[in-house]
PDB file of N, CA and C in Angstrom:
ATOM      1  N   UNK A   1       0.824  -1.195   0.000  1.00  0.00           N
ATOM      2  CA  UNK A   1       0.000   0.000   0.000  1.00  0.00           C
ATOM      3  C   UNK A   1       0.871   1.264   0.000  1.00  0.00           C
ATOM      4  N   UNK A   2       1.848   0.840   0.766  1.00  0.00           N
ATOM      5  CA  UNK A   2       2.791   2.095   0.776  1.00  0.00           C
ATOM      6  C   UNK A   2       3.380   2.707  -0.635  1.00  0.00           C
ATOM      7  N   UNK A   3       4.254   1.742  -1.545  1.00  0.00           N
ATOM      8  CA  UNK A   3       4.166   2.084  -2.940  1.00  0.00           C
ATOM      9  C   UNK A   3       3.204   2.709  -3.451  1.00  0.00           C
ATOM     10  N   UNK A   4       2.034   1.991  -3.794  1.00  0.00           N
ATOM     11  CA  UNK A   4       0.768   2.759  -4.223  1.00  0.00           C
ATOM     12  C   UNK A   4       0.347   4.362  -3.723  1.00  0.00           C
ATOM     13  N   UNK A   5       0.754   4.446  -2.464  1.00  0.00           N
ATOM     14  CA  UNK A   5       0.409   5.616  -2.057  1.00  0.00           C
ATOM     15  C   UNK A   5       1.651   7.019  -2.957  1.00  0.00           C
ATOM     16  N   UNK A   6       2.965   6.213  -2.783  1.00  0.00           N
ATOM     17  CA  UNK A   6       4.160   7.045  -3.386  1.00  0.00           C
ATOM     18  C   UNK A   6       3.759   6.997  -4.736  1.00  0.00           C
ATOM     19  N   UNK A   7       3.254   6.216  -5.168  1.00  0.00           N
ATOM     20  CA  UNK A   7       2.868   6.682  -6.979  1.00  0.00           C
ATOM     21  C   UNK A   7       2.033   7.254  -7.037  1.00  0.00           C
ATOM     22  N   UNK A   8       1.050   7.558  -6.210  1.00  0.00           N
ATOM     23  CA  UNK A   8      -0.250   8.244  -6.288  1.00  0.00           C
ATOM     24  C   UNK A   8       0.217   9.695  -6.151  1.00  0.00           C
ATOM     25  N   UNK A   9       1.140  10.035  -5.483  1.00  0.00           N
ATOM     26  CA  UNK A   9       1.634  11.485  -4.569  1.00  0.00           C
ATOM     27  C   UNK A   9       2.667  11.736  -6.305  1.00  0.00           C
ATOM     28  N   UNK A  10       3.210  10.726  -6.835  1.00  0.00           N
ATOM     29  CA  UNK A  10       4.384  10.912  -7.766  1.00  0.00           C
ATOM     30  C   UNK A  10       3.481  11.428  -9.223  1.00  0.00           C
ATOM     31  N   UNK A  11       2.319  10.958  -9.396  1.00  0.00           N
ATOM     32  CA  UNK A  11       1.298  11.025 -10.499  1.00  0.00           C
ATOM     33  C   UNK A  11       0.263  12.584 -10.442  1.00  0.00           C
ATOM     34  N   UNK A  12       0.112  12.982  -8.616  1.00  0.00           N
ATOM     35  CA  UNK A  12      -0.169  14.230  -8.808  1.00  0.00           C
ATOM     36  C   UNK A  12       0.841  15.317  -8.400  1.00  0.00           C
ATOM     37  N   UNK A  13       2.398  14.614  -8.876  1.00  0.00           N
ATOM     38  CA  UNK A  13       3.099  15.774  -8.850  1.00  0.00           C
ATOM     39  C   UNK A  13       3.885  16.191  -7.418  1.00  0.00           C
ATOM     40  N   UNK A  14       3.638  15.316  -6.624  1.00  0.00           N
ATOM     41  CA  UNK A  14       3.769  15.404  -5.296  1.00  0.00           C
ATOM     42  C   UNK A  14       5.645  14.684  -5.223  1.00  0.00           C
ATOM     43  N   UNK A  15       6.365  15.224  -4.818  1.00  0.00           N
ATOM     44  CA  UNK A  15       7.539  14.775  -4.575  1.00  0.00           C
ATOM     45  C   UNK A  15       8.016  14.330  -3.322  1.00  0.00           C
ATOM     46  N   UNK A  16       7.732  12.674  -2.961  1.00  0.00           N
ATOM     47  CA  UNK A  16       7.952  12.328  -1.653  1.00  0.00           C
ATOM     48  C   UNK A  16       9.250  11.869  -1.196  1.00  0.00           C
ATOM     49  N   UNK A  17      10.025  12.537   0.408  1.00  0.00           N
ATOM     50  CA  UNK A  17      10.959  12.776   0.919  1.00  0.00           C
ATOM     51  C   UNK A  17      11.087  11.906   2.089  1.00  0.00           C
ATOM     52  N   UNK A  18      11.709  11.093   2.358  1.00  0.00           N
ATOM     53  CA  UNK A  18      11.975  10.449   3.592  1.00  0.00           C
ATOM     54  C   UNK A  18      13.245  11.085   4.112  1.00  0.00           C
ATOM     55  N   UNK A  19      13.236  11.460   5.310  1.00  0.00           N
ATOM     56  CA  UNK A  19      14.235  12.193   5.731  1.00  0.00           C
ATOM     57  C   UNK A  19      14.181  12.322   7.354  1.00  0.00           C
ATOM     58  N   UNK A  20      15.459  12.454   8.017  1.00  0.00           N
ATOM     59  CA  UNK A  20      15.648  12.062   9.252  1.00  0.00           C
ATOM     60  C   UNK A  20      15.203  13.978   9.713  1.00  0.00           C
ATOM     61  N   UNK A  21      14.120  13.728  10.383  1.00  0.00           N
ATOM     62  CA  UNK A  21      13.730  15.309  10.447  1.00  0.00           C
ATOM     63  C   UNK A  21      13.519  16.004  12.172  1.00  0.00           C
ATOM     64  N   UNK A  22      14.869  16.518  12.329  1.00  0.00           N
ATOM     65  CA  UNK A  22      15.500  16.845  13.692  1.00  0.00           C
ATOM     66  C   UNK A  22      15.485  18.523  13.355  1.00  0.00           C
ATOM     67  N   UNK A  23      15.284  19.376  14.166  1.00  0.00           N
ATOM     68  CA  UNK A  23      15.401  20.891  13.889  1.00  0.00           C
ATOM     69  C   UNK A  23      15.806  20.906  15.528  1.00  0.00           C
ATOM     70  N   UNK A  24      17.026  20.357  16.065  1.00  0.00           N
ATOM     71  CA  UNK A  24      17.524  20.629  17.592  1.00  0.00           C
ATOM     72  C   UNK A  24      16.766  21.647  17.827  1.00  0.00           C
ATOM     73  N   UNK A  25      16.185  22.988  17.989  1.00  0.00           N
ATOM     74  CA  UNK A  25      15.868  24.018  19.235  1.00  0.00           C
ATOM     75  C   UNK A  25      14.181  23.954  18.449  1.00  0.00           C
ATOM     76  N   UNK A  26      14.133  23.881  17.146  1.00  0.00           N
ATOM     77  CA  UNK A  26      12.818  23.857  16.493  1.00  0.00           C
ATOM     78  C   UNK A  26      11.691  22.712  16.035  1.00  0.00           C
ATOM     79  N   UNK A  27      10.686  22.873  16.178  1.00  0.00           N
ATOM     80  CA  UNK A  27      10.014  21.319  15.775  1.00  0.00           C
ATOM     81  C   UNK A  27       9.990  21.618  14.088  1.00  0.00           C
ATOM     82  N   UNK A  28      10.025  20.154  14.063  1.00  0.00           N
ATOM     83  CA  UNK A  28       9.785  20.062  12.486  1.00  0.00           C
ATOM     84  C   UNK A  28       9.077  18.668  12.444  1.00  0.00           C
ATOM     85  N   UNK A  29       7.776  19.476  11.549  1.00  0.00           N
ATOM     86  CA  UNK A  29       6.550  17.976  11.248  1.00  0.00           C
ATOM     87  C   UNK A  29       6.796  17.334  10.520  1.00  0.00           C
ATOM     88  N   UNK A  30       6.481  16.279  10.111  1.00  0.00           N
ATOM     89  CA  UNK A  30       6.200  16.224   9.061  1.00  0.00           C
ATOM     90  C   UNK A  30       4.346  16.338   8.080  1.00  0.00           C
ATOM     91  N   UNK A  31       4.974  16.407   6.753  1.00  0.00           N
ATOM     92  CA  UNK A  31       3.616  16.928   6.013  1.00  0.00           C
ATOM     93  C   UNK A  31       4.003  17.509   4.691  1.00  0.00           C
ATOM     94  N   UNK A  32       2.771  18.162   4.057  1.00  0.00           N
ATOM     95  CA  UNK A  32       3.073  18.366   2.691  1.00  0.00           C
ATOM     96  C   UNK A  32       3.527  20.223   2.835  1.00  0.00           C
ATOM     97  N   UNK A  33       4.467  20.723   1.938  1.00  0.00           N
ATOM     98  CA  UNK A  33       4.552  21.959   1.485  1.00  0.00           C
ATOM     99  C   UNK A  33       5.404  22.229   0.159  1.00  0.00           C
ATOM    100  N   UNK A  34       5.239  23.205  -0.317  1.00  0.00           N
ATOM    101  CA  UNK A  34       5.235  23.799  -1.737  1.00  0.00           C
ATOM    102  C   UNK A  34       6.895  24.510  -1.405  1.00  0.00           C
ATOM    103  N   UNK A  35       7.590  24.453  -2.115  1.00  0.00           N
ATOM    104  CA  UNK A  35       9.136  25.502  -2.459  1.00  0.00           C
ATOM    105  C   UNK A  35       9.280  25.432  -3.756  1.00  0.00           C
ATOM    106  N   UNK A  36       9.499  26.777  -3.836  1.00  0.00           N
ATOM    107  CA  UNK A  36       9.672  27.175  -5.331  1.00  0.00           C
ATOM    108  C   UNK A  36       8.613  26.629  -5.990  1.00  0.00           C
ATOM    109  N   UNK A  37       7.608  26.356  -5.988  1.00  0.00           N
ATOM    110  CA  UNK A  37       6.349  26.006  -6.753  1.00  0.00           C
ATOM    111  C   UNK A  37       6.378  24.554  -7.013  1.00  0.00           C
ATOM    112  N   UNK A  38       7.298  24.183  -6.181  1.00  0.00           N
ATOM    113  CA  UNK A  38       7.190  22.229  -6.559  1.00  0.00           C
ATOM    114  C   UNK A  38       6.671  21.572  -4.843  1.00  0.00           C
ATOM    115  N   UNK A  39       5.863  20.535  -5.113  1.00  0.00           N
ATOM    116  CA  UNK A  39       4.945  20.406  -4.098  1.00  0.00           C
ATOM    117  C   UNK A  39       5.736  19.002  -3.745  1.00  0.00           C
ATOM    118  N   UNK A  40       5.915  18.796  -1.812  1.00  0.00           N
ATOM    119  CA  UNK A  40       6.788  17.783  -1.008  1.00  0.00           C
ATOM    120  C   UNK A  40       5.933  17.729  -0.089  1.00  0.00           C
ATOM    121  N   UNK A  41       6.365  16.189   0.084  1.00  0.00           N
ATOM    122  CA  UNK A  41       5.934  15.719   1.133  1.00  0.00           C
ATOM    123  C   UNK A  41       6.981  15.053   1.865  1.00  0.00           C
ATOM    124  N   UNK A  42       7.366  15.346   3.415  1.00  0.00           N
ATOM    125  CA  UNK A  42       8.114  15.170   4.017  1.00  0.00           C
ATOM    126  C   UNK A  42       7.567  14.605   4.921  1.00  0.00           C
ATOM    127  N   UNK A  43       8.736  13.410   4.816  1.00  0.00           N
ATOM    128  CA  UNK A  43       7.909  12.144   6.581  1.00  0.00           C
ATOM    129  C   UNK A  43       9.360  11.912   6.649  1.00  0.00           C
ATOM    130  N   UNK A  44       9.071  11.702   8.173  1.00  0.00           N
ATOM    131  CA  UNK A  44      10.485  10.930   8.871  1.00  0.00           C
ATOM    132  C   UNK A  44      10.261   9.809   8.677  1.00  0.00           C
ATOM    133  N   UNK A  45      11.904   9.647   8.074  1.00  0.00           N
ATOM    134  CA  UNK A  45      12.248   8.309   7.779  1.00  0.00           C
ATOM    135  C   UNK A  45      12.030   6.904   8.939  1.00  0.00           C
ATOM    136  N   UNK A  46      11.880   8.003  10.320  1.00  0.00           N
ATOM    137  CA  UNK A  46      11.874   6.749  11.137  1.00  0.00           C
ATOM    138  C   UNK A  46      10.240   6.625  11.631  1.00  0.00           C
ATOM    139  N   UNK A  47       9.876   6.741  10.996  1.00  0.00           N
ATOM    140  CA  UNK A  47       8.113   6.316  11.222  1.00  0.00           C
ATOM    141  C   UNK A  47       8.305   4.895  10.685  1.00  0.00           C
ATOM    142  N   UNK A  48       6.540   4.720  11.206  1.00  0.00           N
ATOM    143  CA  UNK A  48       6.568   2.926  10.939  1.00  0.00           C
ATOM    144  C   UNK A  48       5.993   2.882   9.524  1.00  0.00           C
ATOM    145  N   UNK A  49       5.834   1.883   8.660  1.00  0.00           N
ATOM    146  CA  UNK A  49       4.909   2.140   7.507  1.00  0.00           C
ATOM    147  C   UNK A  49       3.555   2.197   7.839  1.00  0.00           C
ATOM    148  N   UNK A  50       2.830   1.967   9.059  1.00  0.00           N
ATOM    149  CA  UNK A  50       1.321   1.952   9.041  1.00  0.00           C
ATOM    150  C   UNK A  50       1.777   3.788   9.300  1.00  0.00           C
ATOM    151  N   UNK A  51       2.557   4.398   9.885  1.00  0.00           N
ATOM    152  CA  UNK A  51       2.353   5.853   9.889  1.00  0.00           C
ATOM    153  C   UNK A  51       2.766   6.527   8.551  1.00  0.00           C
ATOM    154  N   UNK A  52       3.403   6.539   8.132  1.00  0.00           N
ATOM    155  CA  UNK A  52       3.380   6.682   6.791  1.00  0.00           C
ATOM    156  C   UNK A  52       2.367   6.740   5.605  1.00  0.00           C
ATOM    157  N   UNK A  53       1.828   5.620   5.782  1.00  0.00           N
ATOM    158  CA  UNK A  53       1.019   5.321   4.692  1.00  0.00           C
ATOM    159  C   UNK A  53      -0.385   6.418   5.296  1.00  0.00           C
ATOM    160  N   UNK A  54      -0.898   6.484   6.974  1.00  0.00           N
ATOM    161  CA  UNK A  54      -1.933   7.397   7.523  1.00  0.00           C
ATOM    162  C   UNK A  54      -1.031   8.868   6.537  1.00  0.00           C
ATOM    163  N   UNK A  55       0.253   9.193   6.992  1.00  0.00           N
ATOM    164  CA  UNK A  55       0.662  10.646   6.438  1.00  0.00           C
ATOM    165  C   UNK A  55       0.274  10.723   4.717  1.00  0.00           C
ATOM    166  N   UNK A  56       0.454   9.639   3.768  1.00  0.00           N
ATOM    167  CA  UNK A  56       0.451  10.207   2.331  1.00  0.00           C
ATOM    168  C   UNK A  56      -0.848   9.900   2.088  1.00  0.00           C
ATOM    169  N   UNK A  57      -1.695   9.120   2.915  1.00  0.00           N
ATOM    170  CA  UNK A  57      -3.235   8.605   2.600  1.00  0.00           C
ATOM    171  C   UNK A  57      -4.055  10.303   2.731  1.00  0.00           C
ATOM    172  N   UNK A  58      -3.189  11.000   3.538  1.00  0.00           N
ATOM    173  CA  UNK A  58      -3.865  12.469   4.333  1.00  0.00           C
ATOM    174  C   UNK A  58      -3.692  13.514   2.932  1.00  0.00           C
ATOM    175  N   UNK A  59      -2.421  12.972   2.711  1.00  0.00           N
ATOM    176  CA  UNK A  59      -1.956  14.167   1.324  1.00  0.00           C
ATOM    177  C   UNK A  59      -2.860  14.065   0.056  1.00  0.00           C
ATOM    178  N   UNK A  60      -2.947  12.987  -0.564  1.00  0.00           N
ATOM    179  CA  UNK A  60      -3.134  12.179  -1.449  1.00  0.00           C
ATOM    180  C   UNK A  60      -5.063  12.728  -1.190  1.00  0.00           C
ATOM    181  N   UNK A  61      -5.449  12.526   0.116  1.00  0.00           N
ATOM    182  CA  UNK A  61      -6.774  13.401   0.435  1.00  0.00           C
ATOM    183  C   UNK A  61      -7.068  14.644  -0.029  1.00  0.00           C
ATOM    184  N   UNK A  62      -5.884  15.318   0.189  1.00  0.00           N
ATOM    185  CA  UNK A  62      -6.048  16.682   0.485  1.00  0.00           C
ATOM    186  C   UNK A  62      -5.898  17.484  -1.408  1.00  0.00           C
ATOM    187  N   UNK A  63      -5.220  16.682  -2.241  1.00  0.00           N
ATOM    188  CA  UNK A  63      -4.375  16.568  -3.498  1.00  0.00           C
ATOM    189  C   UNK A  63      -5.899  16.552  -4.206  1.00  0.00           C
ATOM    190  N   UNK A  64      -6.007  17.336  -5.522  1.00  0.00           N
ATOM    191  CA  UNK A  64      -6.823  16.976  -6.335  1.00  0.00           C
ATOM    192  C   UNK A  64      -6.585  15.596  -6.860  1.00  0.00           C
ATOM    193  N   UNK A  65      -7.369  14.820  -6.583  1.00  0.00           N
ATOM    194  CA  UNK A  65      -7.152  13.100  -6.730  1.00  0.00           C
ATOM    195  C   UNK A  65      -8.225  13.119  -8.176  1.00  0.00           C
ATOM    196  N   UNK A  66      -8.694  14.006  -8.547  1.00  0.00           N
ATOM    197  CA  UNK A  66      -9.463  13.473  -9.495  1.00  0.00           C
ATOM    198  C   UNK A  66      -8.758  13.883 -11.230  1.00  0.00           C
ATOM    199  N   UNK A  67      -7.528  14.459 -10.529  1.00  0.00           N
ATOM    200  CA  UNK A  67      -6.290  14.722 -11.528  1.00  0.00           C
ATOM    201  C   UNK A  67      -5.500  13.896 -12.122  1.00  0.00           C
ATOM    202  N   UNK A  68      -5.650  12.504 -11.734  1.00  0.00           N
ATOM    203  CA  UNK A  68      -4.726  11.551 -11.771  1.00  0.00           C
ATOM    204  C   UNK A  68      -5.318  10.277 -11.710  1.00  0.00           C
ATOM    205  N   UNK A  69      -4.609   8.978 -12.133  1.00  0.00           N
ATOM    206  CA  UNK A  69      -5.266   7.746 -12.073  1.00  0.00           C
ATOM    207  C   UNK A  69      -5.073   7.200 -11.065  1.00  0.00           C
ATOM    208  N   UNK A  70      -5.678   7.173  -9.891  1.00  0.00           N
ATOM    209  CA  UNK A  70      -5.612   6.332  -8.816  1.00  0.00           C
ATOM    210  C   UNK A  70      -5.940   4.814  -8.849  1.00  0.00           C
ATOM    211  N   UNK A  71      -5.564   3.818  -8.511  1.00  0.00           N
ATOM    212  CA  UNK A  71      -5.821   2.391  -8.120  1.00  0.00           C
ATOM    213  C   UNK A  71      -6.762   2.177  -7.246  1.00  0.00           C
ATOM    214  N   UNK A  72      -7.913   1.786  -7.988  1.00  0.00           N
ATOM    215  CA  UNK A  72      -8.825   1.406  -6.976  1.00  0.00           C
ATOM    216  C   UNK A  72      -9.151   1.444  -5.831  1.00  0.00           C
ATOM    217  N   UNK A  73      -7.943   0.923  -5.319  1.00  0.00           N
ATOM    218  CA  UNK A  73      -7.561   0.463  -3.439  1.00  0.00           C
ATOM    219  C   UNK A  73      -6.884   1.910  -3.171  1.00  0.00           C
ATOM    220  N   UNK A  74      -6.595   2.529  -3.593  1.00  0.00           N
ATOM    221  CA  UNK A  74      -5.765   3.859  -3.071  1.00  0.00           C
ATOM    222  C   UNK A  74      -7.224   4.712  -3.209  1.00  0.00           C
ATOM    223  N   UNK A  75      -7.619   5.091  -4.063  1.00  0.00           N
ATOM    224  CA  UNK A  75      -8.920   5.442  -4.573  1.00  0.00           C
ATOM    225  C   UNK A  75      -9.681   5.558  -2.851  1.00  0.00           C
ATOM    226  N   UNK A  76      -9.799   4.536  -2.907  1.00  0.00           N
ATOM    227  CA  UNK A  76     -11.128   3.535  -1.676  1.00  0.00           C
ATOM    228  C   UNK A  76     -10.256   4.344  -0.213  1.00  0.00           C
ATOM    229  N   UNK A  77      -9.383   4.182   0.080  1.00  0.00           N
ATOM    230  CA  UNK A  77      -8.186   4.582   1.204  1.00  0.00           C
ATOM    231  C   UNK A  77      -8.490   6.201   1.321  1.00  0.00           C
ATOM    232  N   UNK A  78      -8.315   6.904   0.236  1.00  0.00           N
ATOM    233  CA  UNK A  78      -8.405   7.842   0.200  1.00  0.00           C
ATOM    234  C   UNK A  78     -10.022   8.810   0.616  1.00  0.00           C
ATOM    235  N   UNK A  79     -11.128   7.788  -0.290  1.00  0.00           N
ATOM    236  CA  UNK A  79     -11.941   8.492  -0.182  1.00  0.00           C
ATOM    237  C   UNK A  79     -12.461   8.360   1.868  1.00  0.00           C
ATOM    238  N   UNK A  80     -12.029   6.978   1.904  1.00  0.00           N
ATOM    239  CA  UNK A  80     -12.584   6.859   3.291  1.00  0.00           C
ATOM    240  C   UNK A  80     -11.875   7.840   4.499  1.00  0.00           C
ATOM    241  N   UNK A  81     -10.560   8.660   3.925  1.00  0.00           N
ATOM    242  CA  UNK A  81     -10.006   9.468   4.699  1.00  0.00           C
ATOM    243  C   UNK A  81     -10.667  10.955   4.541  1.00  0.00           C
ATOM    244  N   UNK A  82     -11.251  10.922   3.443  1.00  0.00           N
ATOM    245  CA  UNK A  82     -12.185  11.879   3.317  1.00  0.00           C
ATOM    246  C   UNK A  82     -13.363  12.436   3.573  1.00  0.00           C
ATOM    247  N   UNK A  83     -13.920  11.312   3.983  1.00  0.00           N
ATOM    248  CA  UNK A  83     -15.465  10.669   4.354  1.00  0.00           C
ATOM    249  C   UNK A  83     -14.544  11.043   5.900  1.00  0.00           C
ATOM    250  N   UNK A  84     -14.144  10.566   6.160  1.00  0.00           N
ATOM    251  CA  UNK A  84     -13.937  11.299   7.838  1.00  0.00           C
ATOM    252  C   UNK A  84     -13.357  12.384   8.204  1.00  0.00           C
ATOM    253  N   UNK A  85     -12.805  13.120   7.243  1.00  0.00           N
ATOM    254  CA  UNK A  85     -12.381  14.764   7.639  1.00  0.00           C
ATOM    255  C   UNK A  85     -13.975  15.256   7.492  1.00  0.00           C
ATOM    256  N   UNK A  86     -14.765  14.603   6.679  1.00  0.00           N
ATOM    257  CA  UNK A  86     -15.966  15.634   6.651  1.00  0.00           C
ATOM    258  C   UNK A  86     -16.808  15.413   7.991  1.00  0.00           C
ATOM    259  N   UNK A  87     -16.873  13.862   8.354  1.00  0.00           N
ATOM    260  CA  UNK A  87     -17.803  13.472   9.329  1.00  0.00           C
ATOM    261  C   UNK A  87     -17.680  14.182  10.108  1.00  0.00           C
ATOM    262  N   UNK A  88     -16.282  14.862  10.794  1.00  0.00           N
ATOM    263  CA  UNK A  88     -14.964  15.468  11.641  1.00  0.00           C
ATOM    264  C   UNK A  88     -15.631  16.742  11.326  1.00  0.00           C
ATOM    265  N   UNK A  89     -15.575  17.341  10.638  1.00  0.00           N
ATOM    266  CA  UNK A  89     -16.157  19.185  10.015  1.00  0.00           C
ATOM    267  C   UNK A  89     -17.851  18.747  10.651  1.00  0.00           C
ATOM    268  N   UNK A  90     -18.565  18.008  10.429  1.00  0.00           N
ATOM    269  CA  UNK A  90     -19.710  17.771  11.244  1.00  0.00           C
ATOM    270  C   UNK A  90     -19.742  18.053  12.252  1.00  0.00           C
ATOM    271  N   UNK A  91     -19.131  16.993  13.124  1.00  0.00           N
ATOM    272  CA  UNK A  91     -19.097  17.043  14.422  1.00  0.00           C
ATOM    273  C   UNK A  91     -18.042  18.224  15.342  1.00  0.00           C
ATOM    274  N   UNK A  92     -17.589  19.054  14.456  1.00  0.00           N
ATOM    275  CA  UNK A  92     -16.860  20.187  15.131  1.00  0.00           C
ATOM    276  C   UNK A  92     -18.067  21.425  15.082  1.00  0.00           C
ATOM    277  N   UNK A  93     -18.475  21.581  14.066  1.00  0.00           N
ATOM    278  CA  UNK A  93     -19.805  22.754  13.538  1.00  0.00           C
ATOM    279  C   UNK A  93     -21.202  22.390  14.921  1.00  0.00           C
ATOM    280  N   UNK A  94     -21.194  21.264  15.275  1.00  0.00           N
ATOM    281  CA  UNK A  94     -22.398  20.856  16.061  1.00  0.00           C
ATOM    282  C   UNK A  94     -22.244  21.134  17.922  1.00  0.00           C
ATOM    283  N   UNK A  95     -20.722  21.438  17.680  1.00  0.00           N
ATOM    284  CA  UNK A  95     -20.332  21.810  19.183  1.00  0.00           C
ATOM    285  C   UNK A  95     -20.805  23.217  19.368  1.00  0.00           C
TER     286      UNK A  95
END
């Protein structure tokens, strides 16, 4: 799944970074951002793959997905991460 997810991020353009991500006095997340107009996604290398795959399943959400050919199963992953940011926007508006 993890592949699938890196071709999905590689197909909308998304350039994914594994990288040991220490900022000693500063935090540093990981997540997606834009430099120079080219779009990254940065995860620490020392995550597990079930965290990983939650971080690019989030991007890959957030990514015009209807730009690109997704795989079925990435497709399905995705939309269900979507289906719960909204459920999530529900249940925040109702508080």
């Amino acid at each position: 799944m993890l592949s699938l997810l890196e071709e999905a991020c590689h197909r909308l353009g998304i350039s994914v970074r594994y990288e040991r991500l220490e900022g000693g006095d500063c935090a540093i997340a990981d997540g997606f951002c834009r430099i120079k107009g080219q779009s990254f996604v940065f995860i620490d290398r020392r995550r597990t793959v079930r965290e990983k795959i939650c971080i690019l399943r989030e991007v890959v959400g957030h990514a015009d997905a209807g730009a690109a050919y997704l795989p079925p199963v990435v497709r399905e992953l995705v939309e269900e991460e979507q289906a719960g940011r909204r459920s999530q926007k529900g249940l925040d508006m109702d508080l």
